[in-house]
C-alpha atoms as a PDB file:
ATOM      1  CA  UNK A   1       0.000   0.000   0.000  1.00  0.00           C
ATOM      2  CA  UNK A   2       2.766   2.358   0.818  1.00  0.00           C
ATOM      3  CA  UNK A   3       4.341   2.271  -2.499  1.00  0.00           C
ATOM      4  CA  UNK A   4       1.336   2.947  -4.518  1.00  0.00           C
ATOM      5  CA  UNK A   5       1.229   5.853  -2.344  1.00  0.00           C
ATOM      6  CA  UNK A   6       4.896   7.388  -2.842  1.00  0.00           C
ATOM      7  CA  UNK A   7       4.395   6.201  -7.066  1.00  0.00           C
ATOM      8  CA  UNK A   8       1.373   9.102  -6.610  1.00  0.00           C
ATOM      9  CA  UNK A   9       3.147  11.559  -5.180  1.00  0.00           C
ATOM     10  CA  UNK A  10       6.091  11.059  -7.280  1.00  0.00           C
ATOM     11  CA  UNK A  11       3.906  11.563 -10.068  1.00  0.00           C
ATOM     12  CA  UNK A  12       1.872  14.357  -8.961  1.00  0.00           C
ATOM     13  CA  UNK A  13       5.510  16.304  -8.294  1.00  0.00           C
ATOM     14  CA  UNK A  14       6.718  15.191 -11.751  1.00  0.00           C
ATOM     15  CA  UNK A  15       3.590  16.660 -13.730  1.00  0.00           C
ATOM     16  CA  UNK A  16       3.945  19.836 -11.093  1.00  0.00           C
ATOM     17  CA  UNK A  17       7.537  19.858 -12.120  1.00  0.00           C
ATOM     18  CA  UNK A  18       6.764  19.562 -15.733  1.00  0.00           C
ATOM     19  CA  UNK A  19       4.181  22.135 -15.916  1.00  0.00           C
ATOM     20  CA  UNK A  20       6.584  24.475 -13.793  1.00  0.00           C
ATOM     21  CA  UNK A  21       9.223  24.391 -16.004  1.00  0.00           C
ATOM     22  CA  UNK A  22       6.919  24.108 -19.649  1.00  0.00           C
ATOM     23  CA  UNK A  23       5.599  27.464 -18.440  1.00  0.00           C
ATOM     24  CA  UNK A  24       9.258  29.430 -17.379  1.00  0.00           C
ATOM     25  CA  UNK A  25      10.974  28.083 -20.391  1.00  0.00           C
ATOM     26  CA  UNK A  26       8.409  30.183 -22.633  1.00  0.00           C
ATOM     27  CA  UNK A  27       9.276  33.393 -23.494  1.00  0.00           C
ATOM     28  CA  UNK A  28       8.681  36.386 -26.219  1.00  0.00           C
ATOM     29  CA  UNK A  29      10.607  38.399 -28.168  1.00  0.00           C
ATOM     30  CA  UNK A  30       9.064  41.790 -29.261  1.00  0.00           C
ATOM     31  CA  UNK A  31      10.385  43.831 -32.485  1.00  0.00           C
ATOM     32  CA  UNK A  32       9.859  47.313 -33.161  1.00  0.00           C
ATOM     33  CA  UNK A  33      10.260  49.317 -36.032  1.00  0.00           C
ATOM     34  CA  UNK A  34      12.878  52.269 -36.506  1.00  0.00           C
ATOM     35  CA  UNK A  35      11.644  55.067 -34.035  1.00  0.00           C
ATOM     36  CA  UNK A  36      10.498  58.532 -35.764  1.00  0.00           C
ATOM     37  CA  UNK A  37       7.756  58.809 -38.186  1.00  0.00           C
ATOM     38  CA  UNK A  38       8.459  61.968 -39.878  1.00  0.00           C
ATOM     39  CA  UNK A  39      10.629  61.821 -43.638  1.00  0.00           C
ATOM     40  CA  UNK A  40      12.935  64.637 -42.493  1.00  0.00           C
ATOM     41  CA  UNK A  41      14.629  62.701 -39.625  1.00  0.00           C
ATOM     42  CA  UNK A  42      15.246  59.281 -40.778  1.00  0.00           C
ATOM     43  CA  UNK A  43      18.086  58.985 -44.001  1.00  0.00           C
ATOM     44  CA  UNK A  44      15.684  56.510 -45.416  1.00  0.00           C
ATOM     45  CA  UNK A  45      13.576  58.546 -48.510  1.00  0.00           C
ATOM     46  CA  UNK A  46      10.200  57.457 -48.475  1.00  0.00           C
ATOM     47  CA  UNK A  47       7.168  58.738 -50.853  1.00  0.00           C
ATOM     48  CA  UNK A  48       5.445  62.175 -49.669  1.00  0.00           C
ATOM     49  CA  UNK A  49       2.096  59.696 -49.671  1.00  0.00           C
ATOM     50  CA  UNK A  50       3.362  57.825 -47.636  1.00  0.00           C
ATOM     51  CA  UNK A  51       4.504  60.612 -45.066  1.00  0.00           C
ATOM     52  CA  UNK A  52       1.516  62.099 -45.041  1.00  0.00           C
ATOM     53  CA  UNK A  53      -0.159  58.876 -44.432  1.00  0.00           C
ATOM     54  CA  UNK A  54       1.925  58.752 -41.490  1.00  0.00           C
ATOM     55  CA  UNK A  55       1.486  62.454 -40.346  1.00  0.00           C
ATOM     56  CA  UNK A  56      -2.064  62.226 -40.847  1.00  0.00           C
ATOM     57  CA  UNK A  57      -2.195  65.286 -42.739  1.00  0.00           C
ATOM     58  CA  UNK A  58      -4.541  66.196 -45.887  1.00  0.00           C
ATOM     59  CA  UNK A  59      -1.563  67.337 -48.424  1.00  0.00           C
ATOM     60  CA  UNK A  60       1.232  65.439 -49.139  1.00  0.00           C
ATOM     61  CA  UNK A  61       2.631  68.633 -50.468  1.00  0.00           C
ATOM     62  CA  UNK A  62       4.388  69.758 -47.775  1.00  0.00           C
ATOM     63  CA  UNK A  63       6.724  66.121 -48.133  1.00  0.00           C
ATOM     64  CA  UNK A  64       7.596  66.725 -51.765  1.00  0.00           C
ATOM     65  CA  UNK A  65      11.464  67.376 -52.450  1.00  0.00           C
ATOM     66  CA  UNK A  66       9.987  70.264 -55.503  1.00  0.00           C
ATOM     67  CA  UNK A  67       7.730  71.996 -53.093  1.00  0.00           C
ATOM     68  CA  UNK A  68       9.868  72.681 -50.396  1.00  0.00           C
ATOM     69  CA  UNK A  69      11.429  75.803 -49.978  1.00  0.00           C
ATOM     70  CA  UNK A  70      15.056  76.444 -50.043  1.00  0.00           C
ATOM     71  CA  UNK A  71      16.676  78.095 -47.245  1.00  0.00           C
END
């Protein structure tokens, strides 16, 4: 009787064990995307649709190399 009684707790701290270490082994990796949304800081050229989808504005005039003033 004793040893059917030590084979369930045995058990019952393997499956503990199992579950214990199933759950700590997983783990997530997060990626982000380059940080600043606006054409003029990043070297990366992107269409002036595109930046303006991003800005949220109306015109994508403003992000066109020809429309920009020179200074």
């Amino acid at each position: 009787m004793n040893k059917s009684r030590y084979t369930k707790v045995a058990v019952i701290i393997m499956v503990i064990l199992f579950v214990a270490i199933s759950v700590l082994s997983c783990s997530t990796h997060v990626h982000s995307g380059p940080s600043g949304n606006s054409s003029q800081s990043s070297n990366k050229k992107i269409p002036p649709g595109q930046a303006k989808k991003m800005s949220g504005s109306k015109s994508a005039k403003a992000y066109a190399p020809g429309q920009q003033k020179k200074q």
